[in-house]
N, C-alpha and C. Protein backbone atom coordinates (compact mmCIF):
# COMPACT_ATOMS: atom_id res chain seq x y z
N UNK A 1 15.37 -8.86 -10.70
CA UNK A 1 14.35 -8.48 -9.76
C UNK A 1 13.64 -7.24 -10.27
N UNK A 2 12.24 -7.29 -9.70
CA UNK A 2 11.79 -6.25 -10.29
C UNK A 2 10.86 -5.88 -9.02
N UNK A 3 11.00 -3.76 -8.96
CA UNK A 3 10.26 -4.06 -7.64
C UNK A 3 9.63 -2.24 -7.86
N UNK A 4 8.16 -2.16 -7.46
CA UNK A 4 7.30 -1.31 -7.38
C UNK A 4 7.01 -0.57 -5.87
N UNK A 5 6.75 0.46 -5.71
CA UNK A 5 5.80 0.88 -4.80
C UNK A 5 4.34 1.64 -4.96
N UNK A 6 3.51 2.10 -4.07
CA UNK A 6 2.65 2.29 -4.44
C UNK A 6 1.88 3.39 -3.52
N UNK A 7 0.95 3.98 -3.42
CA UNK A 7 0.68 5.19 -2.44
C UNK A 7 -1.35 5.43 -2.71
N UNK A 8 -1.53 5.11 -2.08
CA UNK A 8 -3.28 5.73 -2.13
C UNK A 8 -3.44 7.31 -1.10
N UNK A 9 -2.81 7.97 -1.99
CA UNK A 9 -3.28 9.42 -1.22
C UNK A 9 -1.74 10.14 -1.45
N UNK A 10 -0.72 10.80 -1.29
CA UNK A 10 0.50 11.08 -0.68
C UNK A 10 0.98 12.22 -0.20
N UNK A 11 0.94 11.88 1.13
CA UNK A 11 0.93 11.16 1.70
C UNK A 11 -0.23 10.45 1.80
N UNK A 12 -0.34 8.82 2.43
CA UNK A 12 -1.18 7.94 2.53
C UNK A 12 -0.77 6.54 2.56
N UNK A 13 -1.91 5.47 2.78
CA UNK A 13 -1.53 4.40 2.71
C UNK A 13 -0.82 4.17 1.54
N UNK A 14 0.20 2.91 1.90
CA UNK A 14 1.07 2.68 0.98
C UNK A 14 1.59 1.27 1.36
N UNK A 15 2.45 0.96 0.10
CA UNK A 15 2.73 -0.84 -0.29
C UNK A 15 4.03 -0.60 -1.16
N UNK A 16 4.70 -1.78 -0.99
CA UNK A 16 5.78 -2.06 -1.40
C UNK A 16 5.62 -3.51 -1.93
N UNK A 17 6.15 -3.66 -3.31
CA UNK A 17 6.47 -5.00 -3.62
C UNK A 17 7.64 -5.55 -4.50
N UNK A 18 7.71 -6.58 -4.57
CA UNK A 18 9.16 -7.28 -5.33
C UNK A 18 9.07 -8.52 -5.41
N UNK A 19 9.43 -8.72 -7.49
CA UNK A 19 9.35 -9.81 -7.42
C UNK A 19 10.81 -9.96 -7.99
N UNK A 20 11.29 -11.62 -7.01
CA UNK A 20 12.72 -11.75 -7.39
C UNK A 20 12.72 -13.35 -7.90
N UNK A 21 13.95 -13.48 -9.07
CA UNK A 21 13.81 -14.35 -9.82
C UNK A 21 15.23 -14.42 -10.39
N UNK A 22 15.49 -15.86 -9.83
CA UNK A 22 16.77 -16.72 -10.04
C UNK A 22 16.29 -17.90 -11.06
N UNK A 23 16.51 -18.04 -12.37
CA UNK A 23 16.49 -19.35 -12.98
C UNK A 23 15.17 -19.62 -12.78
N UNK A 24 14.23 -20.81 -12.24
CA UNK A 24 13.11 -21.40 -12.22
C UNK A 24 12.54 -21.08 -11.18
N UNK A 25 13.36 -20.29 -9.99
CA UNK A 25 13.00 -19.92 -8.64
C UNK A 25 12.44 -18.67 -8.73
N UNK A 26 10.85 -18.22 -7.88
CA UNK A 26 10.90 -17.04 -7.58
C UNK A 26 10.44 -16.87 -6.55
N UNK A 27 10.30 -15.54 -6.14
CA UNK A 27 9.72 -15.27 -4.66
C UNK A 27 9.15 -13.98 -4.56
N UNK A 28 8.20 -13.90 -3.85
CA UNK A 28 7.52 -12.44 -4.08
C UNK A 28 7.27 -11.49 -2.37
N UNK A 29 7.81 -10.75 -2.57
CA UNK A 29 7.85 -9.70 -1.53
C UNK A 29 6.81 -8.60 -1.79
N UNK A 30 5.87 -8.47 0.24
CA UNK A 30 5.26 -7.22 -0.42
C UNK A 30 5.00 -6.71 1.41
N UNK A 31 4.98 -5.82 1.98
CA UNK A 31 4.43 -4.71 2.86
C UNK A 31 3.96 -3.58 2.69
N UNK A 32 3.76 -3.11 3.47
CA UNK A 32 3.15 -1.74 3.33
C UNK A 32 3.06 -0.66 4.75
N UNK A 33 2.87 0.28 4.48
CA UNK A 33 2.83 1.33 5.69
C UNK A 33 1.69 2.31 6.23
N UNK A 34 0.94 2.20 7.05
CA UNK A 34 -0.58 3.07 7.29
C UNK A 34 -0.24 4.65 6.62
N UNK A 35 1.06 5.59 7.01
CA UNK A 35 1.20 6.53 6.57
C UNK A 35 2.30 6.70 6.07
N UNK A 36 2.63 7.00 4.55
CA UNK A 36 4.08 6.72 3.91
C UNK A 36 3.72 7.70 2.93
N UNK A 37 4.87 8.06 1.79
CA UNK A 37 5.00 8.67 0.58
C UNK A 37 5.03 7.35 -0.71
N UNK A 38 4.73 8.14 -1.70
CA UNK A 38 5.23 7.13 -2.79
C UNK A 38 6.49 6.93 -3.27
N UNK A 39 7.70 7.98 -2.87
CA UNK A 39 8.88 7.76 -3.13
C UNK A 39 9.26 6.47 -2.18
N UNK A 40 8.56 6.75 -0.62
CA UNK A 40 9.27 5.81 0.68
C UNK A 40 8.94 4.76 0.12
N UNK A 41 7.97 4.13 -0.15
CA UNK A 41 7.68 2.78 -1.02
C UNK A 41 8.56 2.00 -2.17
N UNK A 42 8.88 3.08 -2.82
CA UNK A 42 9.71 3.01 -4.27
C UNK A 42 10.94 2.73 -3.54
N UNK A 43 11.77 3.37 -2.44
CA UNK A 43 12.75 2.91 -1.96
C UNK A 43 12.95 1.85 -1.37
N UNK A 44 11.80 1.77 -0.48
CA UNK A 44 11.46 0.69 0.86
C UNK A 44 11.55 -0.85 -0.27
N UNK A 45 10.99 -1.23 -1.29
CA UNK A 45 10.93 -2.06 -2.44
C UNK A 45 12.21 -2.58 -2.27
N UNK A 46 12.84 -1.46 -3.03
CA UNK A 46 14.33 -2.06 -3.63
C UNK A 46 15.49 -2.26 -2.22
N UNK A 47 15.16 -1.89 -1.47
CA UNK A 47 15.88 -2.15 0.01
C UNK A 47 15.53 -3.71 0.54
N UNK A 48 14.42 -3.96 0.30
CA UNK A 48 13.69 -4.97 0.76
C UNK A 48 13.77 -6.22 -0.29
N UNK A 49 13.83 -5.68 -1.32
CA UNK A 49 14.33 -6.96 -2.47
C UNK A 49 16.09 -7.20 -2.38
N UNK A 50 16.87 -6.38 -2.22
CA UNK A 50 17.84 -6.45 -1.89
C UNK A 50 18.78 -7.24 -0.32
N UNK A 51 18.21 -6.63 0.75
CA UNK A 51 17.71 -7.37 1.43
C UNK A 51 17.75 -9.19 1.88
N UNK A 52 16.71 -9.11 0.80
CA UNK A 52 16.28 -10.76 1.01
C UNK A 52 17.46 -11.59 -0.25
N UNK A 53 18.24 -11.18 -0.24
CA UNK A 53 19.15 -11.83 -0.68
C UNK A 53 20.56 -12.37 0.29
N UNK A 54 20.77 -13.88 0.05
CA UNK A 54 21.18 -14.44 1.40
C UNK A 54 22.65 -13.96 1.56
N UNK A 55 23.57 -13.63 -0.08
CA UNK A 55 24.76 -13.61 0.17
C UNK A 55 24.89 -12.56 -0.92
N UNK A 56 26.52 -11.85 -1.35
CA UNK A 56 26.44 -11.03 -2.38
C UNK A 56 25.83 -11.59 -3.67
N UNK A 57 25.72 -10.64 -4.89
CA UNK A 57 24.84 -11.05 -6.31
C UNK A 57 24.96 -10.84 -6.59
N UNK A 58 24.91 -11.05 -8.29
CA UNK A 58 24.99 -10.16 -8.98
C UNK A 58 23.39 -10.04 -9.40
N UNK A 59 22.69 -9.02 -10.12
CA UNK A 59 21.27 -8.37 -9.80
C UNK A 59 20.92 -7.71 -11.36
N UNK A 60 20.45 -7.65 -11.73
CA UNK A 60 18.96 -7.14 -12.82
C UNK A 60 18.07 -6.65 -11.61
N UNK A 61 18.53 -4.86 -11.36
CA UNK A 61 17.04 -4.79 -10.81
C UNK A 61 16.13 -3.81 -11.58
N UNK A 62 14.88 -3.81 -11.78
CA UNK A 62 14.21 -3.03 -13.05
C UNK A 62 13.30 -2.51 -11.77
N UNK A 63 13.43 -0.98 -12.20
CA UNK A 63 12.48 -0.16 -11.22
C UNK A 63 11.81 0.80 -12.36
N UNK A 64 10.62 1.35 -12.05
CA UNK A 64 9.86 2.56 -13.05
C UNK A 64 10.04 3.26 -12.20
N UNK A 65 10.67 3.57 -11.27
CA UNK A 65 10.85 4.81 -10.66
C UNK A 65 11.95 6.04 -11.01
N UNK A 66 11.77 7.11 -11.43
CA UNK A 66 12.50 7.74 -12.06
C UNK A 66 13.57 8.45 -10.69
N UNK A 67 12.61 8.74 -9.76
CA UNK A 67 13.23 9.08 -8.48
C UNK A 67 14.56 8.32 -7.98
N UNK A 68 14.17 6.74 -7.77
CA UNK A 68 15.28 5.96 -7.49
C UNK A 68 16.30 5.85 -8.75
N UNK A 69 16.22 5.65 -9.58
CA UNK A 69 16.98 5.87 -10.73
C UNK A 69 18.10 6.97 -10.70
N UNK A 70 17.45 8.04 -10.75
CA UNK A 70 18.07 9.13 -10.60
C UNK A 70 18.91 9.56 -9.51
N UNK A 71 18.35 9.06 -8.28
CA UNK A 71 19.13 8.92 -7.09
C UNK A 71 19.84 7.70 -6.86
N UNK A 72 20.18 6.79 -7.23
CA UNK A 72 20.96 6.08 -7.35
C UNK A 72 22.21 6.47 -8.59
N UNK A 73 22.39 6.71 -9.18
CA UNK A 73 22.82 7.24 -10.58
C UNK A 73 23.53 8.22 -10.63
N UNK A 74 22.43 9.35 -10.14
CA UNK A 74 23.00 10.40 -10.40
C UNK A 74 23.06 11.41 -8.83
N UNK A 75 22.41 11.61 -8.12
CA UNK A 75 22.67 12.30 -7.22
C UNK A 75 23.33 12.07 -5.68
N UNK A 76 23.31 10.47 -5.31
CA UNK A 76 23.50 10.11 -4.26
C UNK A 76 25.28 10.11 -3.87
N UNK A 77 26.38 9.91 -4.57
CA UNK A 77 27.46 10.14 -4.64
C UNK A 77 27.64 11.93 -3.77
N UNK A 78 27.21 12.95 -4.49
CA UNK A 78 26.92 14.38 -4.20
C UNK A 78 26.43 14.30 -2.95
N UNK A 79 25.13 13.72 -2.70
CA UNK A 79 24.66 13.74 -1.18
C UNK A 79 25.61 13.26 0.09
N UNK A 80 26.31 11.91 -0.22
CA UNK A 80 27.34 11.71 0.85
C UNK A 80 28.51 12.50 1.24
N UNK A 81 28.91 12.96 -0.26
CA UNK A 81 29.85 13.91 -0.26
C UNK A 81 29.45 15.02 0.61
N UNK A 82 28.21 15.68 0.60
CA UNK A 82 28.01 16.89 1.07
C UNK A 82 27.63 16.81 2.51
N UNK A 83 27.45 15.53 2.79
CA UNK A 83 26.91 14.96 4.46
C UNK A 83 25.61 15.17 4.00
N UNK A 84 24.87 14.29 3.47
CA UNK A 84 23.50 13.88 2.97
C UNK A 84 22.90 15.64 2.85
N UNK A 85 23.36 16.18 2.36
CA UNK A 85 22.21 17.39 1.89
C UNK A 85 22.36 18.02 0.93
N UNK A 86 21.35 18.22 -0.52
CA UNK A 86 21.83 18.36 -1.94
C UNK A 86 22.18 19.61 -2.07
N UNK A 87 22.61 20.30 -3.44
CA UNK A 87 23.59 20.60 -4.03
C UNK A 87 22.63 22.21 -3.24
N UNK A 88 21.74 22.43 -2.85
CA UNK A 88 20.77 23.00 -2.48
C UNK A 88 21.43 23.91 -0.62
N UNK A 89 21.82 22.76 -0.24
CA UNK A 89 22.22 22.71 1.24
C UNK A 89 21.08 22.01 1.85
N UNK A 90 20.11 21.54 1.21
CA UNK A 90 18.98 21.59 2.34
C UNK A 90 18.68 19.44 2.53
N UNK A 91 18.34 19.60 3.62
CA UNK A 91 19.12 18.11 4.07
C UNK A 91 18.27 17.19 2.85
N UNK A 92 18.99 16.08 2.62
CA UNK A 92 18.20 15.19 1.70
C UNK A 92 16.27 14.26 2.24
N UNK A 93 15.38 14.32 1.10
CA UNK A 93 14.51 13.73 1.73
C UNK A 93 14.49 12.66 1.54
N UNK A 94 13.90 11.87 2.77
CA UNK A 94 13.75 10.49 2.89
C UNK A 94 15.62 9.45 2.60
N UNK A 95 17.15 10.74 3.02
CA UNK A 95 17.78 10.32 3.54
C UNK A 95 17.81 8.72 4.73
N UNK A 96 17.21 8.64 5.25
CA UNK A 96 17.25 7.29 6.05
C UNK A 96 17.01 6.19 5.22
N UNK A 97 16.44 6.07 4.46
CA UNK A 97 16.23 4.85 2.98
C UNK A 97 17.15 5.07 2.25
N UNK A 98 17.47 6.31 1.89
CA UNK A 98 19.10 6.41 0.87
C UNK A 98 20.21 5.38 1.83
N UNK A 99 20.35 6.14 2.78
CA UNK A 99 21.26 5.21 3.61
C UNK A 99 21.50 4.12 3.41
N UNK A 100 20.10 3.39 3.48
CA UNK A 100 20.04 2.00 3.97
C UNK A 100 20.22 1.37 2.42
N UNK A 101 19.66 1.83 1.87
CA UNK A 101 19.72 1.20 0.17
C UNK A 101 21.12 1.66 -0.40
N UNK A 102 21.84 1.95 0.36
CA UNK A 102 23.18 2.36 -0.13
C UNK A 102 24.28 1.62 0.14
N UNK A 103 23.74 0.94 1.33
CA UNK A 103 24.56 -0.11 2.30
C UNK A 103 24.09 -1.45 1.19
N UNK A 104 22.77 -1.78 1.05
CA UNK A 104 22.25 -3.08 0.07
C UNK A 104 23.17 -3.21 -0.86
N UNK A 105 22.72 -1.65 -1.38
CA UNK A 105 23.54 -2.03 -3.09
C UNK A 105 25.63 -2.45 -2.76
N UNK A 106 26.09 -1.55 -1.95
CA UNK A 106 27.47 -1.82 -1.35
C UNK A 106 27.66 -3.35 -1.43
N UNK A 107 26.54 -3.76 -1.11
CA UNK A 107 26.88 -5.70 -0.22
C UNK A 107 26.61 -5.97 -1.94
N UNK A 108 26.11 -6.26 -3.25
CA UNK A 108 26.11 -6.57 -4.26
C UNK A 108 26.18 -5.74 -5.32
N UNK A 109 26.48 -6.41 -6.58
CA UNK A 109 26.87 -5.88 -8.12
C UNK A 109 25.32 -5.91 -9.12
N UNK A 110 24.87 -4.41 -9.11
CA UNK A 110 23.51 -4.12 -9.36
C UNK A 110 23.40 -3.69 -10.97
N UNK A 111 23.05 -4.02 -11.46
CA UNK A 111 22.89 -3.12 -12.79
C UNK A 111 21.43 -2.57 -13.18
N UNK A 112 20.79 -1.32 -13.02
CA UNK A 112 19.59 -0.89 -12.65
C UNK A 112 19.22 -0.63 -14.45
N UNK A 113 18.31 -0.96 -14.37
CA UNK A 113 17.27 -0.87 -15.58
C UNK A 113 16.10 -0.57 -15.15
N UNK A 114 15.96 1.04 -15.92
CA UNK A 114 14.56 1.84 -15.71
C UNK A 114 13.32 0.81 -16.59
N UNK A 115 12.35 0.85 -16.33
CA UNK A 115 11.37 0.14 -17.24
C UNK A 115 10.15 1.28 -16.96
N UNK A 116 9.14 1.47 -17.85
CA UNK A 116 7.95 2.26 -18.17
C UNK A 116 7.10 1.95 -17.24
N UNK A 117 6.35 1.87 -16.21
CA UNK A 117 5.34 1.62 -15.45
C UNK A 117 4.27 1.30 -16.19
N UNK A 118 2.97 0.41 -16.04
CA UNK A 118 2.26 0.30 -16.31
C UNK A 118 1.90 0.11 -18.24
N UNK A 119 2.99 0.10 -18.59
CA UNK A 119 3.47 -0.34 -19.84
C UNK A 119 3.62 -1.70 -20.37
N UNK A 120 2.90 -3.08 -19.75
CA UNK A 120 3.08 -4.44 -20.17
C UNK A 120 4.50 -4.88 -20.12
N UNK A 121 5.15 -4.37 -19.10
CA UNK A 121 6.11 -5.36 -18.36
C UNK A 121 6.16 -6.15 -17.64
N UNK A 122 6.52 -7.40 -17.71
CA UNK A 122 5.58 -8.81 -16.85
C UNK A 122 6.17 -8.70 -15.37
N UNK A 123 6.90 -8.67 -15.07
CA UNK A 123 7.69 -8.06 -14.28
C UNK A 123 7.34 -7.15 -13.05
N UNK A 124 7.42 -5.59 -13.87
CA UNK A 124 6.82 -5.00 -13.13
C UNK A 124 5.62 -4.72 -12.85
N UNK A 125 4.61 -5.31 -13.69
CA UNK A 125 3.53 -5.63 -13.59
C UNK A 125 2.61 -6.33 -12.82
N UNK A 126 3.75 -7.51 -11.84
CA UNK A 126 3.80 -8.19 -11.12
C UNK A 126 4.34 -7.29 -9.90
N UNK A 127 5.17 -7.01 -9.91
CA UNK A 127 5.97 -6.04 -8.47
C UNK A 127 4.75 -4.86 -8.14
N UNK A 128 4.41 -4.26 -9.13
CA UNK A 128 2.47 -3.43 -8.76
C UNK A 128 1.58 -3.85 -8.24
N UNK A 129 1.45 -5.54 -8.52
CA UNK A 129 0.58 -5.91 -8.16
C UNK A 129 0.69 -6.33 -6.61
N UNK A 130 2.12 -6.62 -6.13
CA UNK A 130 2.58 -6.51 -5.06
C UNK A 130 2.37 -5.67 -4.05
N UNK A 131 2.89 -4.62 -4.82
CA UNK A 131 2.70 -3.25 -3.63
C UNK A 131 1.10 -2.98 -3.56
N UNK A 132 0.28 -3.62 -4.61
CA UNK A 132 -1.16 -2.75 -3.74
C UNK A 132 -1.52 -3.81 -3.07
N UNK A 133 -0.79 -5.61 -3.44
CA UNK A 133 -0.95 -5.74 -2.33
C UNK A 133 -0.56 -5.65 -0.61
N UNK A 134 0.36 -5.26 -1.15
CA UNK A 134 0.89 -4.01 0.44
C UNK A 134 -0.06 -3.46 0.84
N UNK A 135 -1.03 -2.78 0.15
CA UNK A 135 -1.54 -1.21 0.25
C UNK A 135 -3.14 -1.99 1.25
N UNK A 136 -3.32 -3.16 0.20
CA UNK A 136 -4.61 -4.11 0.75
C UNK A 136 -4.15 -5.02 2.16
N UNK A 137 -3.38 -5.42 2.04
CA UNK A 137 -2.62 -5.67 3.64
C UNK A 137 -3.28 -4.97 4.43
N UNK A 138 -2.46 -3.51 4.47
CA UNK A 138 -2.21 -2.47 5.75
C UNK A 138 -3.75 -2.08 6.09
N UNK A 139 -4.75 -1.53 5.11
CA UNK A 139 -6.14 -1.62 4.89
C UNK A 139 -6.83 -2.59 5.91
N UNK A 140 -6.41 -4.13 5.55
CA UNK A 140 -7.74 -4.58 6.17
C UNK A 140 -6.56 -5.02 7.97
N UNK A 141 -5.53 -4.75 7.97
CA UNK A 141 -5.11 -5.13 8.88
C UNK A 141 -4.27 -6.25 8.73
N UNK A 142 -3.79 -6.50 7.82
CA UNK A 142 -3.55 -8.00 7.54
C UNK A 142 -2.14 -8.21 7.81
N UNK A 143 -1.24 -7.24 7.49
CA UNK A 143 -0.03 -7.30 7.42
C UNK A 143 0.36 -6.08 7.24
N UNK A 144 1.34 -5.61 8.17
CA UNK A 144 2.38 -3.84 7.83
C UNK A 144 3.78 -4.07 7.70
């Protein structure tokens, strides 16, 4: 799976997308939010591709987000430990998506692969094209 978010302003409108792909099967996920961040997107994605999976998995998920990467990886272990607030004291942001994407990944066996954004990855190239169409959704009204 491969999954993007996206932000016109940030804060600002924003989109989420994901494309997921079993063998010959795929399926493409995308929303968006009238007022969001570009991290909330980047999370909201991989929650939402995760998610739409019917039973546990095992997963390829490729994100260009260095944020989720890193917080998945490397800092989120520390945050629970500390009762969600970093090494800082000061409470974690956008904690309520950590949460929830913490519970996703729990229910399946993930192996996260960073990929370059906008770098000719078919993939995520596709999951971008997702989230703005999120972003074009929320815009004309079409879908949030």
């Amino acid at each position: 799976m491969w999954t993007d978010g996206a932000c016109k302003g940030n804060p600002g409108v924003g989109g989420w997308g994901a494309l997921l792909r079993s063998g010959s099967h795929e399926k493409e996920l995308w929303g968006g939010e009238a007022v969001t961040t570009n991290n909330r997107m980047e999370l909201f994605a991989v929650i939402q591709a995760l998610r739409a999976l019917k039973r546990p998995s095992d997963v390829v998920l490729h994100v260009d987000s260095t944020y989720v990467m890193k917080g998945i990886s490397d800092w989120i272990a520390g945050w629970k430990r500390n009762g969600w607030r970093t090494a800082a004291k000061q409470p974690v942001k956008n904690d309520d998506l950590w949460r929830l994407l913490d519970e996703e990944v729990a229910r399946h066996r993930v192996r996260w692969v960073w990929v370059k954004g906008h770098a000719g990855d078919p993939g995520n190239e596709r999951a971008d094209q997702l989230a703005n169409r999120g972003v074009d959704d929320v815009r004309s009204g079409a879908r949030s």
